[in-house]
N, C-alpha and C. Protein backbone atom coordinates (compact mmCIF):
# COMPACT_ATOMS: atom_id res chain seq x y z
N UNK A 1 0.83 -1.19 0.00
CA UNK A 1 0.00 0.00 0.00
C UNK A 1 0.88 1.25 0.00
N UNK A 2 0.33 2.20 -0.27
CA UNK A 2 0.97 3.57 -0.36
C UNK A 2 0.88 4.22 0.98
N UNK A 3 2.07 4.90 0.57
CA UNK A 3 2.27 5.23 2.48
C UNK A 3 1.66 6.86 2.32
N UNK A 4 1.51 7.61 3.84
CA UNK A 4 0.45 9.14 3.66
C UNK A 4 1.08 9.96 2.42
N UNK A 5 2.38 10.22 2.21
CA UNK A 5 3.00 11.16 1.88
C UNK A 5 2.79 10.89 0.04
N UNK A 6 2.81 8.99 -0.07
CA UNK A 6 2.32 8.99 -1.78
C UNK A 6 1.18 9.06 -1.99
N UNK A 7 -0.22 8.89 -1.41
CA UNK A 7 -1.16 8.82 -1.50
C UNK A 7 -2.09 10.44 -1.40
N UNK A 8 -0.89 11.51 -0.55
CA UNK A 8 -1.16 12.87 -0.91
C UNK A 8 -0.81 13.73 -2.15
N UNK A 9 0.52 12.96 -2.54
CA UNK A 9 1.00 13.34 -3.74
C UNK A 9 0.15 13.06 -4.93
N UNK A 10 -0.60 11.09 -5.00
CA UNK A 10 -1.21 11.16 -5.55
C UNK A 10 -2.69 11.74 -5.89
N UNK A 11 -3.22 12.52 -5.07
CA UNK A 11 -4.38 13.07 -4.69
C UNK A 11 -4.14 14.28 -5.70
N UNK A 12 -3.14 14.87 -4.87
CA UNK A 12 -2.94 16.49 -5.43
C UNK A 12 -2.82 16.36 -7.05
N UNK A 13 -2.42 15.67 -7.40
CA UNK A 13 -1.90 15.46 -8.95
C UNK A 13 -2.80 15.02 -9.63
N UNK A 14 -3.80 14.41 -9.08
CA UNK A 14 -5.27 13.76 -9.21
C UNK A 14 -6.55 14.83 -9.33
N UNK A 15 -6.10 15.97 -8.29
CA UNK A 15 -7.33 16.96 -8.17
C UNK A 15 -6.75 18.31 -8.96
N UNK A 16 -5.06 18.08 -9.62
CA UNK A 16 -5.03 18.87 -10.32
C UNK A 16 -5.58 19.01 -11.88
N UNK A 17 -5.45 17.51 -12.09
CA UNK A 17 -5.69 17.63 -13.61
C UNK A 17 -7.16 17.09 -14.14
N UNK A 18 -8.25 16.83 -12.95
CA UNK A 18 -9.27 16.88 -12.74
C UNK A 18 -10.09 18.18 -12.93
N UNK A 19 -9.06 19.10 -12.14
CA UNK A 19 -10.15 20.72 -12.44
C UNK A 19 -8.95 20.83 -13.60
N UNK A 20 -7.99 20.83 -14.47
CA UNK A 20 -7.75 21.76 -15.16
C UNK A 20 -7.59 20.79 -16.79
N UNK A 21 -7.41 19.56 -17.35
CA UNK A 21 -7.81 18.81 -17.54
C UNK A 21 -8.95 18.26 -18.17
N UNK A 22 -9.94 19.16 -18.68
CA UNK A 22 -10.97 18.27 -19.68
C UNK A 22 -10.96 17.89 -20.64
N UNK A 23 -12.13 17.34 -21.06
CA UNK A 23 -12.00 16.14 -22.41
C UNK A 23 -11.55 17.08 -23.15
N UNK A 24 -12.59 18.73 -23.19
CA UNK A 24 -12.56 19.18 -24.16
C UNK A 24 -10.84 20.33 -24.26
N UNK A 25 -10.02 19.92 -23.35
CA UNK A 25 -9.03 20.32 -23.32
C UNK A 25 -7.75 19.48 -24.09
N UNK A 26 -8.29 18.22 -23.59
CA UNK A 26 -7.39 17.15 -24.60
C UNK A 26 -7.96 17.13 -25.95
N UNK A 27 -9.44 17.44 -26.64
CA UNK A 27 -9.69 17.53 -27.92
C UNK A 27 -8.89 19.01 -28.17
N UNK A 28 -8.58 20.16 -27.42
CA UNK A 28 -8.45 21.32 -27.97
C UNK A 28 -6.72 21.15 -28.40
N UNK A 29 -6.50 19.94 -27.79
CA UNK A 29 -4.54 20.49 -27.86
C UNK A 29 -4.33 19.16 -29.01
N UNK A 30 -5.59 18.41 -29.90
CA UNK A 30 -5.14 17.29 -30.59
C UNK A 30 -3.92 17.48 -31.67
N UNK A 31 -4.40 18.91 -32.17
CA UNK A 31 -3.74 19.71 -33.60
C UNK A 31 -2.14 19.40 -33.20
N UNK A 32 -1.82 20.39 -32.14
CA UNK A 32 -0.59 21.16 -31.83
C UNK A 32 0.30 19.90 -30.97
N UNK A 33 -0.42 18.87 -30.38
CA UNK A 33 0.09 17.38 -29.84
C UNK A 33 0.13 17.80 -28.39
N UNK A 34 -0.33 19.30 -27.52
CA UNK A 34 -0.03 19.28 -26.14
C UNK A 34 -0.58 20.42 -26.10
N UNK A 35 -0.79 20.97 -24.70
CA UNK A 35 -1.66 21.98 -24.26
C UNK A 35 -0.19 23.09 -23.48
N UNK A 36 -0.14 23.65 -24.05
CA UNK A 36 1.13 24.83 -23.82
C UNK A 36 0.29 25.24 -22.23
N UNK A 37 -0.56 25.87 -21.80
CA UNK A 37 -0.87 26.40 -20.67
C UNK A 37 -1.06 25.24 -19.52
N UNK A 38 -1.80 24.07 -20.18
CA UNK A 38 -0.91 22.87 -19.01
C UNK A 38 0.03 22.35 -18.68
N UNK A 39 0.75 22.51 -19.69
CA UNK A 39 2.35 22.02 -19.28
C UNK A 39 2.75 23.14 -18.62
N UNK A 40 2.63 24.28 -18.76
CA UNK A 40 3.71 25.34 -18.01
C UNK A 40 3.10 25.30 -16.68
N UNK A 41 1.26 25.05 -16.13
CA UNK A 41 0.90 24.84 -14.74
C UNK A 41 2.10 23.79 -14.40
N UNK A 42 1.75 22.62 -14.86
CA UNK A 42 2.50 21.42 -14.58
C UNK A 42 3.79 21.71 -14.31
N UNK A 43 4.21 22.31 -14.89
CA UNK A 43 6.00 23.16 -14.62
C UNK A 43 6.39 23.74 -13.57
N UNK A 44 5.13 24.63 -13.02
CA UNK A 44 5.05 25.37 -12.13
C UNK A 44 5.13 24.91 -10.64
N UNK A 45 4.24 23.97 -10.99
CA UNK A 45 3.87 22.94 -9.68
C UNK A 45 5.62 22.14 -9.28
N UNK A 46 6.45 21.84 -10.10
CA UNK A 46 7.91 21.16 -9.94
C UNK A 46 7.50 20.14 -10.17
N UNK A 47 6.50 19.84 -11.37
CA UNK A 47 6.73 18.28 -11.58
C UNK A 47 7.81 18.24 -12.30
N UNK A 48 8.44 18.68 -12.98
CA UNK A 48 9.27 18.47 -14.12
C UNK A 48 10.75 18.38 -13.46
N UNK A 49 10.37 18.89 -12.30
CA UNK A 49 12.10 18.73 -11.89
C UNK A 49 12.22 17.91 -10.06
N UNK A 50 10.84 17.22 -10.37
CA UNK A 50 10.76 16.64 -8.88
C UNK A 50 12.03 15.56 -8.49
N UNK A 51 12.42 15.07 -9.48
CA UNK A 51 12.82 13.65 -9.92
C UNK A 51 14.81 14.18 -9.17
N UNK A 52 14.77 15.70 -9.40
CA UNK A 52 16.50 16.31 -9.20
C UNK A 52 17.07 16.26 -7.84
N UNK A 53 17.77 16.33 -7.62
CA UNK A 53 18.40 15.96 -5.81
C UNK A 53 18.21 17.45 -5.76
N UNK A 54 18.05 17.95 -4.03
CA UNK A 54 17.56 18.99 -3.37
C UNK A 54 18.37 19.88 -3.80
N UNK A 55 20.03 19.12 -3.78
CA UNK A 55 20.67 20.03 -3.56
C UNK A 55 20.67 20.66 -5.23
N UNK A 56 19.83 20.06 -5.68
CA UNK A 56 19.99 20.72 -7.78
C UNK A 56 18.66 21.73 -7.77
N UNK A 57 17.48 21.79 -6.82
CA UNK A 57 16.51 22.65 -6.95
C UNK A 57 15.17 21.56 -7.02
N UNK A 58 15.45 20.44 -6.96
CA UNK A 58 13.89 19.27 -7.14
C UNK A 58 14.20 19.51 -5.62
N UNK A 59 12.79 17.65 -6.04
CA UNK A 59 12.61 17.10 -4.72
C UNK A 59 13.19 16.01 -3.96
N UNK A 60 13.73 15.80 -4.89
CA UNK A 60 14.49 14.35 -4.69
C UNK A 60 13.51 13.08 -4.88
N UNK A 61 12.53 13.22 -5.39
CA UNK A 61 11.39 12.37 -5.98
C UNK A 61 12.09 10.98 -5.95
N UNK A 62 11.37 9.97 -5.91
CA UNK A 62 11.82 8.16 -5.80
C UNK A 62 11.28 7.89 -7.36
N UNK A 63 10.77 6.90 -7.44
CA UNK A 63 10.51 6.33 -9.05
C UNK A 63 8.89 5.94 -8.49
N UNK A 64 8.84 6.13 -7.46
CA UNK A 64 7.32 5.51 -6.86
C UNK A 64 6.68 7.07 -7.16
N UNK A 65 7.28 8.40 -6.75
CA UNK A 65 6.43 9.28 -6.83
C UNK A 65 6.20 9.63 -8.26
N UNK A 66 7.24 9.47 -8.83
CA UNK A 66 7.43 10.01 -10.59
C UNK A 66 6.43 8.59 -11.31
N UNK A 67 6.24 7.77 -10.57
CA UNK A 67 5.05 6.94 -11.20
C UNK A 67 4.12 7.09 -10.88
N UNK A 68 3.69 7.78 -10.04
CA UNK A 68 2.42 8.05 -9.06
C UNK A 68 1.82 9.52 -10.27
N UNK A 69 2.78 10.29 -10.45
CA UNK A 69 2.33 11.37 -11.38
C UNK A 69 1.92 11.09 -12.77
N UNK A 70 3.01 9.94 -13.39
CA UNK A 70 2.43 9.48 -14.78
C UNK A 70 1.12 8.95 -14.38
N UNK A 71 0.72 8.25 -13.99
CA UNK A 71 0.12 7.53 -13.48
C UNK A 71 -1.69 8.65 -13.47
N UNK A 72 -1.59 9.67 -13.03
CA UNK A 72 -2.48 10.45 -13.07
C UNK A 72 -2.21 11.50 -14.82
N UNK A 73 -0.97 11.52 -15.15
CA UNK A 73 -1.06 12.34 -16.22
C UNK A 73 -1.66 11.12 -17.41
N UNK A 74 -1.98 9.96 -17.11
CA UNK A 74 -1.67 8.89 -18.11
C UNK A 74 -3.77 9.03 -17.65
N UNK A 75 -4.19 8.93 -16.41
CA UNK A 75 -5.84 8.72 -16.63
C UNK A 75 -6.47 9.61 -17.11
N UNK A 76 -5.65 10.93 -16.99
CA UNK A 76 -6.32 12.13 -17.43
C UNK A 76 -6.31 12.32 -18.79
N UNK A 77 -5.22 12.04 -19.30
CA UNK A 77 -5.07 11.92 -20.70
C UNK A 77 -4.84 13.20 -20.75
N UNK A 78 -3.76 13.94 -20.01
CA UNK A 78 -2.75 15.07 -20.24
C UNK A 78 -2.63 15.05 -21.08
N UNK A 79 -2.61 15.92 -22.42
CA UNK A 79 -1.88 16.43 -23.41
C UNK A 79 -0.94 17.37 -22.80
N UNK A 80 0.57 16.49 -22.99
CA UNK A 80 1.59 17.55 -22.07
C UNK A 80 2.94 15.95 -22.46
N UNK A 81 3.61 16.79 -22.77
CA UNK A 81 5.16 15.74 -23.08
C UNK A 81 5.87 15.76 -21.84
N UNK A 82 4.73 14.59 -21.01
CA UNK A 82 5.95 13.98 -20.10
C UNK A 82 6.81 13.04 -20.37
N UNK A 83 6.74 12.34 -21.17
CA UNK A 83 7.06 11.13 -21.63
C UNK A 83 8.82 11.84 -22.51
N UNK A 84 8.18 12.79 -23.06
CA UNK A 84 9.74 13.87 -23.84
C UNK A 84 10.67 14.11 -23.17
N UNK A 85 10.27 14.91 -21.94
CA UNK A 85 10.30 15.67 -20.79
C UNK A 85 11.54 14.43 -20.05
């Protein structure tokens, strides 16, 4: 089971792309292959650099949390290059 600290992570990442995230957001970014104003939230938040040791400016993220985020960018059907990224 997931311990408090992944199961908040996964929440937050869950209730982010829940409100920001709609269908009609993944039909709007089909053209261009990604949604420029969700990826830069997503940026904002330090997903993109969770994965870096403290002392580089992340979080020092495990492979459990950086799966815990695909994991929600993958149900939501993010249009957003994490997978690039």
């Amino acid at each position: 089971s997931l311990s408090e600290d992944h199961q908040a992570l996964q929440a937050a990442y869950k209730d982010f792309f829940s409100t920001r995230c709609t269908i009609d957001t993944v039909r709007a970014a089909e053209e261009s292959g990604f949604d420029k104003s969700l990826w830069e939230r997503l940026c904002a938040m330090g997903a993109t650099t969770m994965a870096l040791p403290e002392t580089f400016g992340g979080d020092g993220a495990t492979l459990v949390d950086l799966t815990l985020v695909a994991e929600e960018i993958g149900r939501s059907l993010a249009p957003v290059p994490w997978i690039d990224h």
